[in-house]
N, C-alpha and C. Protein backbone atom coordinates (compact mmCIF):
# COMPACT_ATOMS: atom_id res chain seq x y z
N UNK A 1 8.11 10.59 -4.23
CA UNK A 1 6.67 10.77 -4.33
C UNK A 1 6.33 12.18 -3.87
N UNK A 2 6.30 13.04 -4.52
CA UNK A 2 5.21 14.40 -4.04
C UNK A 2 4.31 14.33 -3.40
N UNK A 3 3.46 13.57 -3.48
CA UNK A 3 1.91 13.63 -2.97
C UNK A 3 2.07 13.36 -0.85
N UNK A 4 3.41 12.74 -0.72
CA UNK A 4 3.44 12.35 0.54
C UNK A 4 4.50 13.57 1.11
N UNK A 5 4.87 14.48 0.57
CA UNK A 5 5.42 15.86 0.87
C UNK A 5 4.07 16.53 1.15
N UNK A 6 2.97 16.43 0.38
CA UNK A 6 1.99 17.65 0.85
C UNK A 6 0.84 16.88 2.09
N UNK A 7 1.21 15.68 1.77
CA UNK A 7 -0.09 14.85 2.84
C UNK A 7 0.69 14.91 4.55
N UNK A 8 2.00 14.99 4.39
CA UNK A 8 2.71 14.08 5.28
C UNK A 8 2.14 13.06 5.62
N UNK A 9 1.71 12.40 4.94
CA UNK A 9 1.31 10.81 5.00
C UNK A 9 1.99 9.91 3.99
N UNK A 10 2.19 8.56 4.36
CA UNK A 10 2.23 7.72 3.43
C UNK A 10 1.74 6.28 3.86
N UNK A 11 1.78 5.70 2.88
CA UNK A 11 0.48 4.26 3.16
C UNK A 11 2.19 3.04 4.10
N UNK A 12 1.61 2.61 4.84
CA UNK A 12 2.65 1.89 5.95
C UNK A 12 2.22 0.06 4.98
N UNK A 13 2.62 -0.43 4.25
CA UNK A 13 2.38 -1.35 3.05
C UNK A 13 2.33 -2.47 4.06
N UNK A 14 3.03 -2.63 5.12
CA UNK A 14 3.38 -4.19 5.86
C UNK A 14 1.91 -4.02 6.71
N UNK A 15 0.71 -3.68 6.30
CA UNK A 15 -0.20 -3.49 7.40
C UNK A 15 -1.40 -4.06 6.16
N UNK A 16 -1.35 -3.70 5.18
CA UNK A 16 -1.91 -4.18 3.58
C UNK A 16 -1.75 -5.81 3.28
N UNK A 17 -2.95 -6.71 3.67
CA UNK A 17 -2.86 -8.12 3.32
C UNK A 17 -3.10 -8.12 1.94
N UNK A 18 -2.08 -8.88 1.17
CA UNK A 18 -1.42 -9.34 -0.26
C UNK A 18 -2.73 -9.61 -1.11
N UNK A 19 -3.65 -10.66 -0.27
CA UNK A 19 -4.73 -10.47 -1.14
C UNK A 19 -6.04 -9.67 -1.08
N UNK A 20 -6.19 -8.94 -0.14
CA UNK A 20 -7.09 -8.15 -0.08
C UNK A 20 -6.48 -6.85 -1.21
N UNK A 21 -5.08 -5.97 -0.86
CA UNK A 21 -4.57 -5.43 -1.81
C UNK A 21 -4.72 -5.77 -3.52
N UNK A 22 -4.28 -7.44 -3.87
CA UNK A 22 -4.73 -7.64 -4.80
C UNK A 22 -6.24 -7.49 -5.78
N UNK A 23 -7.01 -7.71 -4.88
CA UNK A 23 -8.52 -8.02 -4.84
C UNK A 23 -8.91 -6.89 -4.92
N UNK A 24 -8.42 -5.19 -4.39
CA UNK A 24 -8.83 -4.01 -4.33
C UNK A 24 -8.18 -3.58 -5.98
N UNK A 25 -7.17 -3.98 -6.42
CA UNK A 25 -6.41 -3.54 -7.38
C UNK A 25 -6.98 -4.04 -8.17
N UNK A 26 -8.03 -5.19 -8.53
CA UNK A 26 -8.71 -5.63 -9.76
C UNK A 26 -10.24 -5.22 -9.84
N UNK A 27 -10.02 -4.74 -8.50
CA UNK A 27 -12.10 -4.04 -8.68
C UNK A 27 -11.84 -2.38 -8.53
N UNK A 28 -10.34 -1.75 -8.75
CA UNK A 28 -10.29 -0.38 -8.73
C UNK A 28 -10.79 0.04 -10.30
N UNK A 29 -10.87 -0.83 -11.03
CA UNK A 29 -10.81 -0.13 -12.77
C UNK A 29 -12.09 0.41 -12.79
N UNK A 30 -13.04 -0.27 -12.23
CA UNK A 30 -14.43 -0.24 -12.06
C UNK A 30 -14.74 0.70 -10.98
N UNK A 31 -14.51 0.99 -9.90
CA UNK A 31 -14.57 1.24 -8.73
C UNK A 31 -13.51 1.46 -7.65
N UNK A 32 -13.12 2.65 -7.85
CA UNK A 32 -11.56 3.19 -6.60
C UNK A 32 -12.21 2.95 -5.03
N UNK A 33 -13.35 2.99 -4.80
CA UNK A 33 -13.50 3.18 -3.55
C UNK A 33 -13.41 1.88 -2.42
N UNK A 34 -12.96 0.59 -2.83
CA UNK A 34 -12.59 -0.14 -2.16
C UNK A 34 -10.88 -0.16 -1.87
N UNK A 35 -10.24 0.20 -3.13
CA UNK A 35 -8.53 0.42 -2.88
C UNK A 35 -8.16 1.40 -1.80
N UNK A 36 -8.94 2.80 -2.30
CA UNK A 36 -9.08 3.88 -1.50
C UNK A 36 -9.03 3.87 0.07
N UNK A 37 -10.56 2.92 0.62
CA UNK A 37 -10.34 2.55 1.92
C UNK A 37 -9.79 1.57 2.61
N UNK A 38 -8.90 0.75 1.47
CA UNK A 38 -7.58 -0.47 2.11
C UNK A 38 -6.37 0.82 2.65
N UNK A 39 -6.23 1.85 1.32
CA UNK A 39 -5.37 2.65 1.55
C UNK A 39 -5.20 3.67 2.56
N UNK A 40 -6.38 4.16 2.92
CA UNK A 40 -6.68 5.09 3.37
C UNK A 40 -6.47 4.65 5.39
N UNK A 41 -6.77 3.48 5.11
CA UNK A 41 -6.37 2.77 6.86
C UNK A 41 -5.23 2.12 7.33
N UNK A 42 -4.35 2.52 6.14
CA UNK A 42 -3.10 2.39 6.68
C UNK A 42 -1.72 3.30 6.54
N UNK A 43 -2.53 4.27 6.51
CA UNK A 43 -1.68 5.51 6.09
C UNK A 43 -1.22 6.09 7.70
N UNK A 44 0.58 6.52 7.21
CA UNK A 44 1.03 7.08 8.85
C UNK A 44 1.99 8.20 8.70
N UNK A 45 1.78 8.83 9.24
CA UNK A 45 2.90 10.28 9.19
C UNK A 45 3.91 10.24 9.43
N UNK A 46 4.31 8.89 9.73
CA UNK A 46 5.78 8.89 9.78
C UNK A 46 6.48 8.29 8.25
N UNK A 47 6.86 9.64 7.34
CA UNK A 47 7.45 9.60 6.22
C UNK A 47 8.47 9.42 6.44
N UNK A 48 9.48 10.07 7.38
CA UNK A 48 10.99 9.93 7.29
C UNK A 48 11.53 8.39 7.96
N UNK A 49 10.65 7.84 8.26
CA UNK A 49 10.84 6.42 8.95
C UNK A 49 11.55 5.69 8.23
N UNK A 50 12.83 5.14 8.16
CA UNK A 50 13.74 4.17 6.93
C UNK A 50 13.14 2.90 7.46
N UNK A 51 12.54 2.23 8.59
CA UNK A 51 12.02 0.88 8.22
C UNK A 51 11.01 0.77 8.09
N UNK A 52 9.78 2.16 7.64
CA UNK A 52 8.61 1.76 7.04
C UNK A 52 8.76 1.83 5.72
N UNK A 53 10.17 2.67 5.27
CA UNK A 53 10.30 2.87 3.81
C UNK A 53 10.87 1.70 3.01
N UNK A 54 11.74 1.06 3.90
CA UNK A 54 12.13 -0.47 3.37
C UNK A 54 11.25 -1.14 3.37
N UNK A 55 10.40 -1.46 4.54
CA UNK A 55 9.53 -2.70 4.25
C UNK A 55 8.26 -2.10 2.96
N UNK A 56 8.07 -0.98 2.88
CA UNK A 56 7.56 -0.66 1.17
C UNK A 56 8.31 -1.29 0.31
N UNK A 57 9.66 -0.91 0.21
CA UNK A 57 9.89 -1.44 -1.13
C UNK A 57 9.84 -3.00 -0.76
N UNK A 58 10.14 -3.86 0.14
CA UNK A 58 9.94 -5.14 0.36
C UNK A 58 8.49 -5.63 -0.01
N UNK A 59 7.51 -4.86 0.43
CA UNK A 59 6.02 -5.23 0.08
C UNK A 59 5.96 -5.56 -1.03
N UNK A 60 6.30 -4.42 -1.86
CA UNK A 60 5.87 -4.35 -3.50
C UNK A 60 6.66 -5.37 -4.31
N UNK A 61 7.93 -6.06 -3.81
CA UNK A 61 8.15 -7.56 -4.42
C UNK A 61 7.30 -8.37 -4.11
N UNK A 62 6.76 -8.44 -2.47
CA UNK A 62 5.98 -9.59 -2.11
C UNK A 62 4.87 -9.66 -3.00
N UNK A 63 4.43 -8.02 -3.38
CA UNK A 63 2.71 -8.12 -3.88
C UNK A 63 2.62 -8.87 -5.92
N UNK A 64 3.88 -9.20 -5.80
CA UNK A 64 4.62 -8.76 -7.47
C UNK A 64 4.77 -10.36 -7.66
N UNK A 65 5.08 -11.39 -6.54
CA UNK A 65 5.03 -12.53 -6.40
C UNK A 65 4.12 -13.29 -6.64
N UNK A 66 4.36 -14.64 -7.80
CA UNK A 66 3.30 -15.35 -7.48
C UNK A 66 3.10 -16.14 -6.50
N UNK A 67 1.71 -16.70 -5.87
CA UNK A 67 1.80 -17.48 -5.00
C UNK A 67 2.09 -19.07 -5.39
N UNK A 68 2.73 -19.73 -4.47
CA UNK A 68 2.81 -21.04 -5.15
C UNK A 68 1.26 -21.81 -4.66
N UNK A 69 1.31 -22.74 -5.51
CA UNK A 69 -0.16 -23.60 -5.35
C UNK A 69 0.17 -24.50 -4.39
């Protein structure tokens, strides 16, 4: 990702509840500024961190999951 080379930030995903994330991602088409400030409050400067970078890629299966009923 580039954008977290010039921010030194990146979004810390295990802090992002599944359905609020979801819920921001279907009212962004219309409106960024609710994703924006899910995103924006969980962002941390620790880029080189390997277990905030794993539990990212772990998030993004969880968020990718359906829920069971």
């Amino acid at each position: 990702m580039v954008s977290n080379v010039l921010l030194k930030m990146c979004v810390y995903w295990s802090k992002i509840d599944k359905k609020d994330y979801l819920d921001a991602m279907i009212a962004s088409h219309m409106d960024s500024t609710r994703i924006r400030e899910l995103l924006k409050q969980t962002m941390t400067d620790k880029i080189g961190d390997r277990e905030i970078f794993m539990k990212g890629i772990d998030y993004s299966y969880y968020y990718e999951q359906e829920d069971e009923a």
